[in-house]
PDB file of N, CA and C in Angstrom:
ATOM      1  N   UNK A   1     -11.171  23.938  -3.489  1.00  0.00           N
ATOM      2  CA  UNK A   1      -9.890  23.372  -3.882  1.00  0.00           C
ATOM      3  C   UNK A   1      -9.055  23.084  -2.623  1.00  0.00           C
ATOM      4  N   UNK A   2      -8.506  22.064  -2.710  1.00  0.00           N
ATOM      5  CA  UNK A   2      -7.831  21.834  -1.669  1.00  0.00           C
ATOM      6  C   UNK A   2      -6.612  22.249  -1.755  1.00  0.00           C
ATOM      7  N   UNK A   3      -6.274  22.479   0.138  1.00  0.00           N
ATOM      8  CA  UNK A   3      -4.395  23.002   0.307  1.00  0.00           C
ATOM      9  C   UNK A   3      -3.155  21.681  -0.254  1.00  0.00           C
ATOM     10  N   UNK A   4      -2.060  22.313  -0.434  1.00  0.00           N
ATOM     11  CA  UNK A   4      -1.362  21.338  -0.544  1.00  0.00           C
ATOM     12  C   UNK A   4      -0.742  20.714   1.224  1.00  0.00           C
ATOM     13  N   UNK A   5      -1.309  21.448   2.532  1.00  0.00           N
ATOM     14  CA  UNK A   5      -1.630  20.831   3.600  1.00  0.00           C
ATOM     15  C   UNK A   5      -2.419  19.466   3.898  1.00  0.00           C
ATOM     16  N   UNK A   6      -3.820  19.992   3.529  1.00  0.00           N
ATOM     17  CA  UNK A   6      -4.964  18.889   2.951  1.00  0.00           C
ATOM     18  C   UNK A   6      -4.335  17.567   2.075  1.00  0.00           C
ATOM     19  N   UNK A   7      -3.899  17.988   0.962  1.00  0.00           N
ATOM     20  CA  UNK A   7      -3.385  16.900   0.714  1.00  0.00           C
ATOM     21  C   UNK A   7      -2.222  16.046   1.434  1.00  0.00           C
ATOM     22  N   UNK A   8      -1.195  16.769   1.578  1.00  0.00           N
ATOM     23  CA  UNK A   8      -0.108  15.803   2.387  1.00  0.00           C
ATOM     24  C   UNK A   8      -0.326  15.049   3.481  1.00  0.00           C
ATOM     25  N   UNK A   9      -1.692  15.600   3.726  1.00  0.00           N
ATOM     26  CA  UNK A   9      -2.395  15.135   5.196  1.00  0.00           C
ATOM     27  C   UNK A   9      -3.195  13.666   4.450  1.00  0.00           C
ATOM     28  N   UNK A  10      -3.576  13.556   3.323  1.00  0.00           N
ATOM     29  CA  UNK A  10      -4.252  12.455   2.726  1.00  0.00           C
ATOM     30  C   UNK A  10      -3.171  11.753   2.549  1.00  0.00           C
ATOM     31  N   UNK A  11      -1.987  12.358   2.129  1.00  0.00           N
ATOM     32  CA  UNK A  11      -1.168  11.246   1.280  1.00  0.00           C
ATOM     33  C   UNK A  11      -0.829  10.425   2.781  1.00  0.00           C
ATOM     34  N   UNK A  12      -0.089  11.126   4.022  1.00  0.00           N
ATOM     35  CA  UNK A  12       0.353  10.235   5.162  1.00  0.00           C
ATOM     36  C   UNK A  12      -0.849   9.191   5.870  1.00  0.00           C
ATOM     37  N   UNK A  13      -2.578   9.973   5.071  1.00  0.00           N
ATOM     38  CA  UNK A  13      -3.294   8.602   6.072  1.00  0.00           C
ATOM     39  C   UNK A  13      -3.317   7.673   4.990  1.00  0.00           C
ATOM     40  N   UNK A  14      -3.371   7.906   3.993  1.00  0.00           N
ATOM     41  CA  UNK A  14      -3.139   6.652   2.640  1.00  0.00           C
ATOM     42  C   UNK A  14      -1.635   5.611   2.967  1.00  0.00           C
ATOM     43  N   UNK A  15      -0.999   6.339   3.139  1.00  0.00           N
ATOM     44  CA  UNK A  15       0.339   5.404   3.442  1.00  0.00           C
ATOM     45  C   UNK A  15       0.244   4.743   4.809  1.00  0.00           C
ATOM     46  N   UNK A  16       0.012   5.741   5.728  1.00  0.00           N
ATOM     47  CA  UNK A  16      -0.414   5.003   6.751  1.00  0.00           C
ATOM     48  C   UNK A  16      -1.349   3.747   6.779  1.00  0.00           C
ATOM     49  N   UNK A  17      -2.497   3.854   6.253  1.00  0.00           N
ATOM     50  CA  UNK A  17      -3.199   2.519   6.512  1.00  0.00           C
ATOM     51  C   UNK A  17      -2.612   1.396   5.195  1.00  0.00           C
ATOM     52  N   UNK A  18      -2.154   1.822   4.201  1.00  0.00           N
ATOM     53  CA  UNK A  18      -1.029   0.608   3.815  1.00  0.00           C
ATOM     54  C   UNK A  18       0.192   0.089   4.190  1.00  0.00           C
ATOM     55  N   UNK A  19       0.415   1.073   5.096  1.00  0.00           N
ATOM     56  CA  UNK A  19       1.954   0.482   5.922  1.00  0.00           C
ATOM     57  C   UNK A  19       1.105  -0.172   7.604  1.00  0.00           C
ATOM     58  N   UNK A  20       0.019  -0.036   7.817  1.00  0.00           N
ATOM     59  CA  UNK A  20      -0.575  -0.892   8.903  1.00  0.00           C
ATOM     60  C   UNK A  20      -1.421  -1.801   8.796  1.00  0.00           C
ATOM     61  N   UNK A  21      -1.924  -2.279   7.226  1.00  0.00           N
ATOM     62  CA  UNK A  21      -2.417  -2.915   6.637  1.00  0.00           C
ATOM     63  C   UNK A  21      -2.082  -4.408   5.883  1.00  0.00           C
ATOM     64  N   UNK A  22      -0.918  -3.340   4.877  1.00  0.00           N
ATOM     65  CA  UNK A  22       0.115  -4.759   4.488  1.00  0.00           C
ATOM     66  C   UNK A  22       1.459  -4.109   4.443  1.00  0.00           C
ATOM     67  N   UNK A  23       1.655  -4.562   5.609  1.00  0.00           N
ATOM     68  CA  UNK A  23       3.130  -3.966   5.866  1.00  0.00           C
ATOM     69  C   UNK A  23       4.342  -4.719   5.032  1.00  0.00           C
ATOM     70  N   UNK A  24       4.166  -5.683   4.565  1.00  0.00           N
ATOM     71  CA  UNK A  24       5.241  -6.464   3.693  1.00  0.00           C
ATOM     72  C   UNK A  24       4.787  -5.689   1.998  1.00  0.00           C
ATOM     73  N   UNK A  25       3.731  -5.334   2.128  1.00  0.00           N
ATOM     74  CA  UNK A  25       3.649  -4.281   0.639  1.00  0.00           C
ATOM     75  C   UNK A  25       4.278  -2.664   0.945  1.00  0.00           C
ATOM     76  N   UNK A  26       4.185  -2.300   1.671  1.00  0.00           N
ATOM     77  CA  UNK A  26       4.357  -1.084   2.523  1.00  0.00           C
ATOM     78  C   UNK A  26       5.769  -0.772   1.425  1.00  0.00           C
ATOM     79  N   UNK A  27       6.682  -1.774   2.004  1.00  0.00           N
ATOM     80  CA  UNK A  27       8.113  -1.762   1.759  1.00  0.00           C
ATOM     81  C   UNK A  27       8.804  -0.988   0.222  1.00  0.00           C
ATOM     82  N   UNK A  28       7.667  -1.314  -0.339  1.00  0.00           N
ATOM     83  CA  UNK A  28       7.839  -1.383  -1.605  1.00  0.00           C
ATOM     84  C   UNK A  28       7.573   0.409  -2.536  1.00  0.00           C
ATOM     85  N   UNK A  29       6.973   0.500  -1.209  1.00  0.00           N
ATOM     86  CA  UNK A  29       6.536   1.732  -1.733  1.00  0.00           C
ATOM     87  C   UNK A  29       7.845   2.422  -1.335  1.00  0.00           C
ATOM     88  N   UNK A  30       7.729   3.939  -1.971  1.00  0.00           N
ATOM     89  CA  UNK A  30       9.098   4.690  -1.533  1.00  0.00           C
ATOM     90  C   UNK A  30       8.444   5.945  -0.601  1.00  0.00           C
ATOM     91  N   UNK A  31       9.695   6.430   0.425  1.00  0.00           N
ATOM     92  CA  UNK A  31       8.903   7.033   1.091  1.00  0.00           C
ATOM     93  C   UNK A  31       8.528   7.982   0.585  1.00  0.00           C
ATOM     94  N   UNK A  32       9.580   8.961  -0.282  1.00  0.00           N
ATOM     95  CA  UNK A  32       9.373  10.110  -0.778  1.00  0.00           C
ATOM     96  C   UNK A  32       8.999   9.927  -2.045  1.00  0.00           C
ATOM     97  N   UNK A  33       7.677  10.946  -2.643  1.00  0.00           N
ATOM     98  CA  UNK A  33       7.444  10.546  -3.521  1.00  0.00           C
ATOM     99  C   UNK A  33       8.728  10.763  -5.009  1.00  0.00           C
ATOM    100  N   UNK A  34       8.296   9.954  -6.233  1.00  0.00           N
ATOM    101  CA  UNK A  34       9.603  10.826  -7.029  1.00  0.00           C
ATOM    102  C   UNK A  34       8.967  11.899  -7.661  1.00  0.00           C
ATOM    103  N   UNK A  35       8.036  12.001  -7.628  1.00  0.00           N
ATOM    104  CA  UNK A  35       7.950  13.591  -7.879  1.00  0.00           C
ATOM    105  C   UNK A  35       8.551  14.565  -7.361  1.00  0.00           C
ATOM    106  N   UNK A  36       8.232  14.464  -5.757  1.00  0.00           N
ATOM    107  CA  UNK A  36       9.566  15.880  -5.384  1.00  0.00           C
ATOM    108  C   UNK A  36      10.885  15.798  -5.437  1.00  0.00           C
ATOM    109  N   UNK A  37      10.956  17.224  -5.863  1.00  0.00           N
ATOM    110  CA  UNK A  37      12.465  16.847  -6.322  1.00  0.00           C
ATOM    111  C   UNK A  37      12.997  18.212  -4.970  1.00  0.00           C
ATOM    112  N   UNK A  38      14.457  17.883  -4.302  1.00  0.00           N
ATOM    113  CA  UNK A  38      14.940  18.747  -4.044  1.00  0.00           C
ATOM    114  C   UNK A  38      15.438  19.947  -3.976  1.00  0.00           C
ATOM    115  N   UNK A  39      15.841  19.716  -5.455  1.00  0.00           N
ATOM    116  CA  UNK A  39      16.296  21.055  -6.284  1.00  0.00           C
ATOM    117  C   UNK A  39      15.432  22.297  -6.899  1.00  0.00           C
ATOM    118  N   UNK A  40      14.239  21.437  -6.674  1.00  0.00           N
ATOM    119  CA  UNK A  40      13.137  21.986  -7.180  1.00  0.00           C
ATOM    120  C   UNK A  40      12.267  22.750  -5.945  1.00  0.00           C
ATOM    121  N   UNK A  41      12.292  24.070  -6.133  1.00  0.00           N
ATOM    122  CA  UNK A  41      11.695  24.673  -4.441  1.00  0.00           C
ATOM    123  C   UNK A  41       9.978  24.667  -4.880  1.00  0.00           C
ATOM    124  N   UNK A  42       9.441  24.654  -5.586  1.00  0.00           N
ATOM    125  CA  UNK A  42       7.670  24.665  -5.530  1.00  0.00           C
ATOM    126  C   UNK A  42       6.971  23.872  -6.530  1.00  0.00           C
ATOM    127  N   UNK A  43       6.687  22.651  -5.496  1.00  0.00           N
ATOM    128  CA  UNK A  43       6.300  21.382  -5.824  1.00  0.00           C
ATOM    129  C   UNK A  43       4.893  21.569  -6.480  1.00  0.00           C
ATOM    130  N   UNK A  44       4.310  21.474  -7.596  1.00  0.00           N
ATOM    131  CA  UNK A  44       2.832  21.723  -7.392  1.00  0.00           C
ATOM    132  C   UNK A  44       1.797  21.468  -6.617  1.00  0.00           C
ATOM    133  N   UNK A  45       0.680  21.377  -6.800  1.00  0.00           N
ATOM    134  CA  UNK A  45      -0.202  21.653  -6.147  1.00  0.00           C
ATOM    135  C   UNK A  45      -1.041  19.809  -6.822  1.00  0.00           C
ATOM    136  N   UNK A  46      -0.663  20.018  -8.414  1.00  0.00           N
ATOM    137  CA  UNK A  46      -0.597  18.998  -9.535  1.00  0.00           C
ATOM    138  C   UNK A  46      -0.028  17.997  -9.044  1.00  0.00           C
ATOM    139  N   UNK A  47       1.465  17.834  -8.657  1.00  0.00           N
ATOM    140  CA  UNK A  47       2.149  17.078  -8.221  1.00  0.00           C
ATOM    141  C   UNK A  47       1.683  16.108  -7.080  1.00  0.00           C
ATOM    142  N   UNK A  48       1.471  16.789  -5.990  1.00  0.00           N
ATOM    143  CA  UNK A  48       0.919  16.069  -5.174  1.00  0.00           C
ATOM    144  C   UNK A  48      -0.949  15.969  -5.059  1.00  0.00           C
ATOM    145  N   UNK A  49      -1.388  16.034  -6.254  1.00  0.00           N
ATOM    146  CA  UNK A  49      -2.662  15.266  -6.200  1.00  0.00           C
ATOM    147  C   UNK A  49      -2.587  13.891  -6.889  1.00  0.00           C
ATOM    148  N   UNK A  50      -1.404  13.915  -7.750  1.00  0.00           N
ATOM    149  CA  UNK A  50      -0.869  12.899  -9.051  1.00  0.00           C
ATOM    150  C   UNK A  50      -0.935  11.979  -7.827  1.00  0.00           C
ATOM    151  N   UNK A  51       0.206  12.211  -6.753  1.00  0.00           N
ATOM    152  CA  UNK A  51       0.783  11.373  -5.937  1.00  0.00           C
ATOM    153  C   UNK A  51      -0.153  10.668  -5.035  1.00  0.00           C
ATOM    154  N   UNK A  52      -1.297  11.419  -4.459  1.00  0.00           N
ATOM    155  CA  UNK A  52      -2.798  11.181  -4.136  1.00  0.00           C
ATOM    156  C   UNK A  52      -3.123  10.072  -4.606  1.00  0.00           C
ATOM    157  N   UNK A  53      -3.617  10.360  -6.072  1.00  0.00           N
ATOM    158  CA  UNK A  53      -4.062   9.484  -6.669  1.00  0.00           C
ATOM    159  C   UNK A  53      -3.786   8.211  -6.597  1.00  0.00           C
ATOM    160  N   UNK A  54      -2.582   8.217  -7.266  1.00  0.00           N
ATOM    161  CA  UNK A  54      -1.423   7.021  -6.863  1.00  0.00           C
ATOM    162  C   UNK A  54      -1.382   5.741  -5.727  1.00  0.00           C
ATOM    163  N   UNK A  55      -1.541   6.719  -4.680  1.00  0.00           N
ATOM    164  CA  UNK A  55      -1.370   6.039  -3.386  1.00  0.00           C
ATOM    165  C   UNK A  55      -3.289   5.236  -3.258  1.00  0.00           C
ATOM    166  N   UNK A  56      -4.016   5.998  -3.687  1.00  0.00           N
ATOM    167  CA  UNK A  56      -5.203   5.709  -3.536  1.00  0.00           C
ATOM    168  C   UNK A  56      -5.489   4.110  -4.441  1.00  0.00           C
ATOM    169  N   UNK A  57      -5.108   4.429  -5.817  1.00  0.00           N
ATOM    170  CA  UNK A  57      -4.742   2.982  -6.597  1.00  0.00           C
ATOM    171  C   UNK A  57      -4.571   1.802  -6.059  1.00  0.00           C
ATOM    172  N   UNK A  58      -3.312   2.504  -5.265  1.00  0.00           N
ATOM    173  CA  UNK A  58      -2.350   1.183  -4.917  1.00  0.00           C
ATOM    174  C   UNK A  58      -3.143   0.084  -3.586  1.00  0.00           C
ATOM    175  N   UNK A  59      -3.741   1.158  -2.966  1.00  0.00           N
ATOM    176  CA  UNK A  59      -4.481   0.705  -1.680  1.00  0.00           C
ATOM    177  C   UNK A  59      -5.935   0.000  -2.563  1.00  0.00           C
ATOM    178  N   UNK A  60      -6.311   0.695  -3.263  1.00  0.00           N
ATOM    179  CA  UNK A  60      -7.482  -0.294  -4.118  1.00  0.00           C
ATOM    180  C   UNK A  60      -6.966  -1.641  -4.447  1.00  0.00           C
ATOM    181  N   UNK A  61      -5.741  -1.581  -5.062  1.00  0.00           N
ATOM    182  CA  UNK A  61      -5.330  -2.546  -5.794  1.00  0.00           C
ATOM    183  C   UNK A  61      -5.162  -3.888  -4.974  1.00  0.00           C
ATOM    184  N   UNK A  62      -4.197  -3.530  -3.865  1.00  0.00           N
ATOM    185  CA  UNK A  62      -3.938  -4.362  -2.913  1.00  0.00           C
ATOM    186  C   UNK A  62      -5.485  -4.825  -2.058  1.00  0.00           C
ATOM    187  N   UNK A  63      -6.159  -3.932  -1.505  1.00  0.00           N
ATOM    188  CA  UNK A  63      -7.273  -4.695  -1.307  1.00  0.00           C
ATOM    189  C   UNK A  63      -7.675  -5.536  -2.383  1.00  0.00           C
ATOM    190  N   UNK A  64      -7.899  -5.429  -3.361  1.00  0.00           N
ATOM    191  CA  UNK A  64      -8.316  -6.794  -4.471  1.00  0.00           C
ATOM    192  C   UNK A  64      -7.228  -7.883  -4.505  1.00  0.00           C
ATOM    193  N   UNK A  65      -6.242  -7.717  -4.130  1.00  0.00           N
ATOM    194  CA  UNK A  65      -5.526  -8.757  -4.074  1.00  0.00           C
ATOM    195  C   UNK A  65      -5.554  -9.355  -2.634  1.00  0.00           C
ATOM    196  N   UNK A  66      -5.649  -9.028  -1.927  1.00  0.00           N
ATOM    197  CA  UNK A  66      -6.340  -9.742  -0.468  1.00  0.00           C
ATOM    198  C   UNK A  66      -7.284 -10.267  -0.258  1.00  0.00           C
ATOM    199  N   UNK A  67      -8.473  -9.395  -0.948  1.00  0.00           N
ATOM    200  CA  UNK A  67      -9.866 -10.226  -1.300  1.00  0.00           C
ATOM    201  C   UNK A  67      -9.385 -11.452  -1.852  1.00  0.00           C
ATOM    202  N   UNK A  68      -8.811 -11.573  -3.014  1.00  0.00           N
ATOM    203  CA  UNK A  68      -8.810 -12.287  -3.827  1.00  0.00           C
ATOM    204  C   UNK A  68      -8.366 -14.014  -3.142  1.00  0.00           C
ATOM    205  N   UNK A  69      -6.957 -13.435  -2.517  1.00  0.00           N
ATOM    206  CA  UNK A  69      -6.377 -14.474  -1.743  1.00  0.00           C
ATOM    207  C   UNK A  69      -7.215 -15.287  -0.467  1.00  0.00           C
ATOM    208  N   UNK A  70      -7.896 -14.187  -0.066  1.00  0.00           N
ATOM    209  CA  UNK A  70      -8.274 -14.884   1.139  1.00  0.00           C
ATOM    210  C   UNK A  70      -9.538 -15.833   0.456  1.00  0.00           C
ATOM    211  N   UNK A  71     -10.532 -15.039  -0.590  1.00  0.00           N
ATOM    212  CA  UNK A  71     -11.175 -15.945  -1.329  1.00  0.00           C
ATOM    213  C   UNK A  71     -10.372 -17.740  -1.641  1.00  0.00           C
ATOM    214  N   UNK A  72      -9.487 -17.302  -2.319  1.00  0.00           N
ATOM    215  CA  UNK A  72      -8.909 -18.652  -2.799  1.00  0.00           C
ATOM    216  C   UNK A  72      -8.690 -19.404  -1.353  1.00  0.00           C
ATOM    217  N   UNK A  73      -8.219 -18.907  -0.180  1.00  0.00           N
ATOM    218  CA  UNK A  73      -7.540 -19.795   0.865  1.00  0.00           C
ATOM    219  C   UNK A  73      -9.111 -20.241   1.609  1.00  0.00           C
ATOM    220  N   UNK A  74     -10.210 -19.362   1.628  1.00  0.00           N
ATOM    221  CA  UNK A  74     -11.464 -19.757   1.721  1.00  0.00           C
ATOM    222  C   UNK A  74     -11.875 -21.390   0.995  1.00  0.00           C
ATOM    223  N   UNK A  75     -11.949 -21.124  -0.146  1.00  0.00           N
ATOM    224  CA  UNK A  75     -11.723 -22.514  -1.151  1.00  0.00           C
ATOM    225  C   UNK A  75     -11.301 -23.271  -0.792  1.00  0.00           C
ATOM    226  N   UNK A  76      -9.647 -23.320  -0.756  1.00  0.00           N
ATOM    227  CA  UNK A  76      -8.730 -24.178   0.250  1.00  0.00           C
ATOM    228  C   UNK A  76      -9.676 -25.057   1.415  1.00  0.00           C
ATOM    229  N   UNK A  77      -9.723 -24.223   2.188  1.00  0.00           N
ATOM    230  CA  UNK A  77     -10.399 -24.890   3.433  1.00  0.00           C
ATOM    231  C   UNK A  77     -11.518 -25.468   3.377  1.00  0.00           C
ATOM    232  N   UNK A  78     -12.350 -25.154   2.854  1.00  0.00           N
ATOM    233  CA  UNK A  78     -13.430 -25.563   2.256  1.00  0.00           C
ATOM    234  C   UNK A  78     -13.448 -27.288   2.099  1.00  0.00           C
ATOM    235  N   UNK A  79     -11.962 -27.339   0.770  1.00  0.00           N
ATOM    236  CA  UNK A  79     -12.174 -28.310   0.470  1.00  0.00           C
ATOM    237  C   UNK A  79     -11.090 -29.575   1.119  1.00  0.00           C
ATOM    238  N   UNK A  80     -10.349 -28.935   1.708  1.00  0.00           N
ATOM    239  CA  UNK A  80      -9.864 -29.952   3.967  1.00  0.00           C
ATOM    240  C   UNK A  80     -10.675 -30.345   4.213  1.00  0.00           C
ATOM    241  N   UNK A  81     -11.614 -28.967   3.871  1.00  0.00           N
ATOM    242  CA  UNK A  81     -12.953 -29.842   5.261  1.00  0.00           C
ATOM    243  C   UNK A  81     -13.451 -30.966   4.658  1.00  0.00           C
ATOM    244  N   UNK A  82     -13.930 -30.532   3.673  1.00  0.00           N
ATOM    245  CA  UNK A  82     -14.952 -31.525   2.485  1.00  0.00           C
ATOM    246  C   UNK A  82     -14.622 -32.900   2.492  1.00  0.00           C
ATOM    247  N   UNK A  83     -12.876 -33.321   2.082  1.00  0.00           N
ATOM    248  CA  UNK A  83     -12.293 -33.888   1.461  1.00  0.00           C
ATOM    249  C   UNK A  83     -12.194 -35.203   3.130  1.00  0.00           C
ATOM    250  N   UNK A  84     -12.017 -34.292   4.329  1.00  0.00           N
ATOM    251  CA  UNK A  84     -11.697 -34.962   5.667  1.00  0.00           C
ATOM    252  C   UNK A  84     -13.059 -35.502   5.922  1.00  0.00           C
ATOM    253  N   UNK A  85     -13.958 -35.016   5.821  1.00  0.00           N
ATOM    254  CA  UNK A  85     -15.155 -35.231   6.282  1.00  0.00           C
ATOM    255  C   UNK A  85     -15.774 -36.837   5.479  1.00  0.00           C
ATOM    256  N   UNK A  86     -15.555 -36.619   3.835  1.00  0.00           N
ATOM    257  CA  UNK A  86     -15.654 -37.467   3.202  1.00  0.00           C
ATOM    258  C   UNK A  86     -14.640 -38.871   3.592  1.00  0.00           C
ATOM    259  N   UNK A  87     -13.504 -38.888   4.407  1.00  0.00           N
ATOM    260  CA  UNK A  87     -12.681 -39.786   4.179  1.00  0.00           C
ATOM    261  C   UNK A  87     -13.245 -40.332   5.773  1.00  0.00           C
ATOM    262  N   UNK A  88     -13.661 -39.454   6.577  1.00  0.00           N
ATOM    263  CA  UNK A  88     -13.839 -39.815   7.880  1.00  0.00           C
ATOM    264  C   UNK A  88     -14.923 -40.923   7.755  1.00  0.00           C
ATOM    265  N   UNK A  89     -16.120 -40.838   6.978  1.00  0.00           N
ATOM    266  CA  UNK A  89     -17.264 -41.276   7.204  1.00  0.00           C
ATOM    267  C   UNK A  89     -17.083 -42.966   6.645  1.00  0.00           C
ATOM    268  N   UNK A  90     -17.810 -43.664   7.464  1.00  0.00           N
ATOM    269  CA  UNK A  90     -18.022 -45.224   7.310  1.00  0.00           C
ATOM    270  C   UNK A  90     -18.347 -45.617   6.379  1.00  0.00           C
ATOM    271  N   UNK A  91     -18.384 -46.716   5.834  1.00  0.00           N
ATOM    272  CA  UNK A  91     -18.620 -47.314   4.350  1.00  0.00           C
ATOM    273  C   UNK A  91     -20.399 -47.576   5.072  1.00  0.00           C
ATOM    274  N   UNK A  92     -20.905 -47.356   3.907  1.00  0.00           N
ATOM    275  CA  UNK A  92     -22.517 -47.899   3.831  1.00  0.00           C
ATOM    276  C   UNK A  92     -22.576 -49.258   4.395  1.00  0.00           C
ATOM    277  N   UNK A  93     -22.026 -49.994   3.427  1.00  0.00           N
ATOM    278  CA  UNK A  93     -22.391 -51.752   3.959  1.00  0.00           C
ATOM    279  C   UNK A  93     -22.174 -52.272   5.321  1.00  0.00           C
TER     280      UNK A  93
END
């Protein structure tokens, strides 16, 4: 079972490589999670695997949406090229 050390140590490299990854998504995230609460002195153990999880999602998620985009802008270019190439070339006759 893991510490709640161990984990906080996952949650900052999870945030970390989405805040050096897609830093315009980064933003969005909050720093602290809302699970902890201040008032509240012993955070679970529950709590911050929830938050784990979470962060792990989000970094899945966003990679599929990058795939996705760069796929489509792949396409894009594709069809510049296609479209230039076709307009460049000489008439047969």
């Amino acid at each position: 079972m893991k510490t709640i050390n161990e984990i906080t140590n996952e949650i900052n490299n999870y945030t970390s490589i989405i805040k050096n990854t897609f830093p315009e998504l980064y933003d969005k995230l909050t720093e602290t999670p809302l699970f902890l609460s201040y008032e509240k002195k012993d955070n679970s153990i529950a709590d911050y695997k929830s938050y784990l999880s979470f962060l792990k999602s989000q970094l899945t998620e966003l990679v599929k949406i990058y795939e996705l985009q760069k796929h489509e802008n792949d396409i894009k270019q594709t069809k510049s090229t296609v479209t230039f190439r076709i307009k460049k070339k000489p008439p047969l006759l």
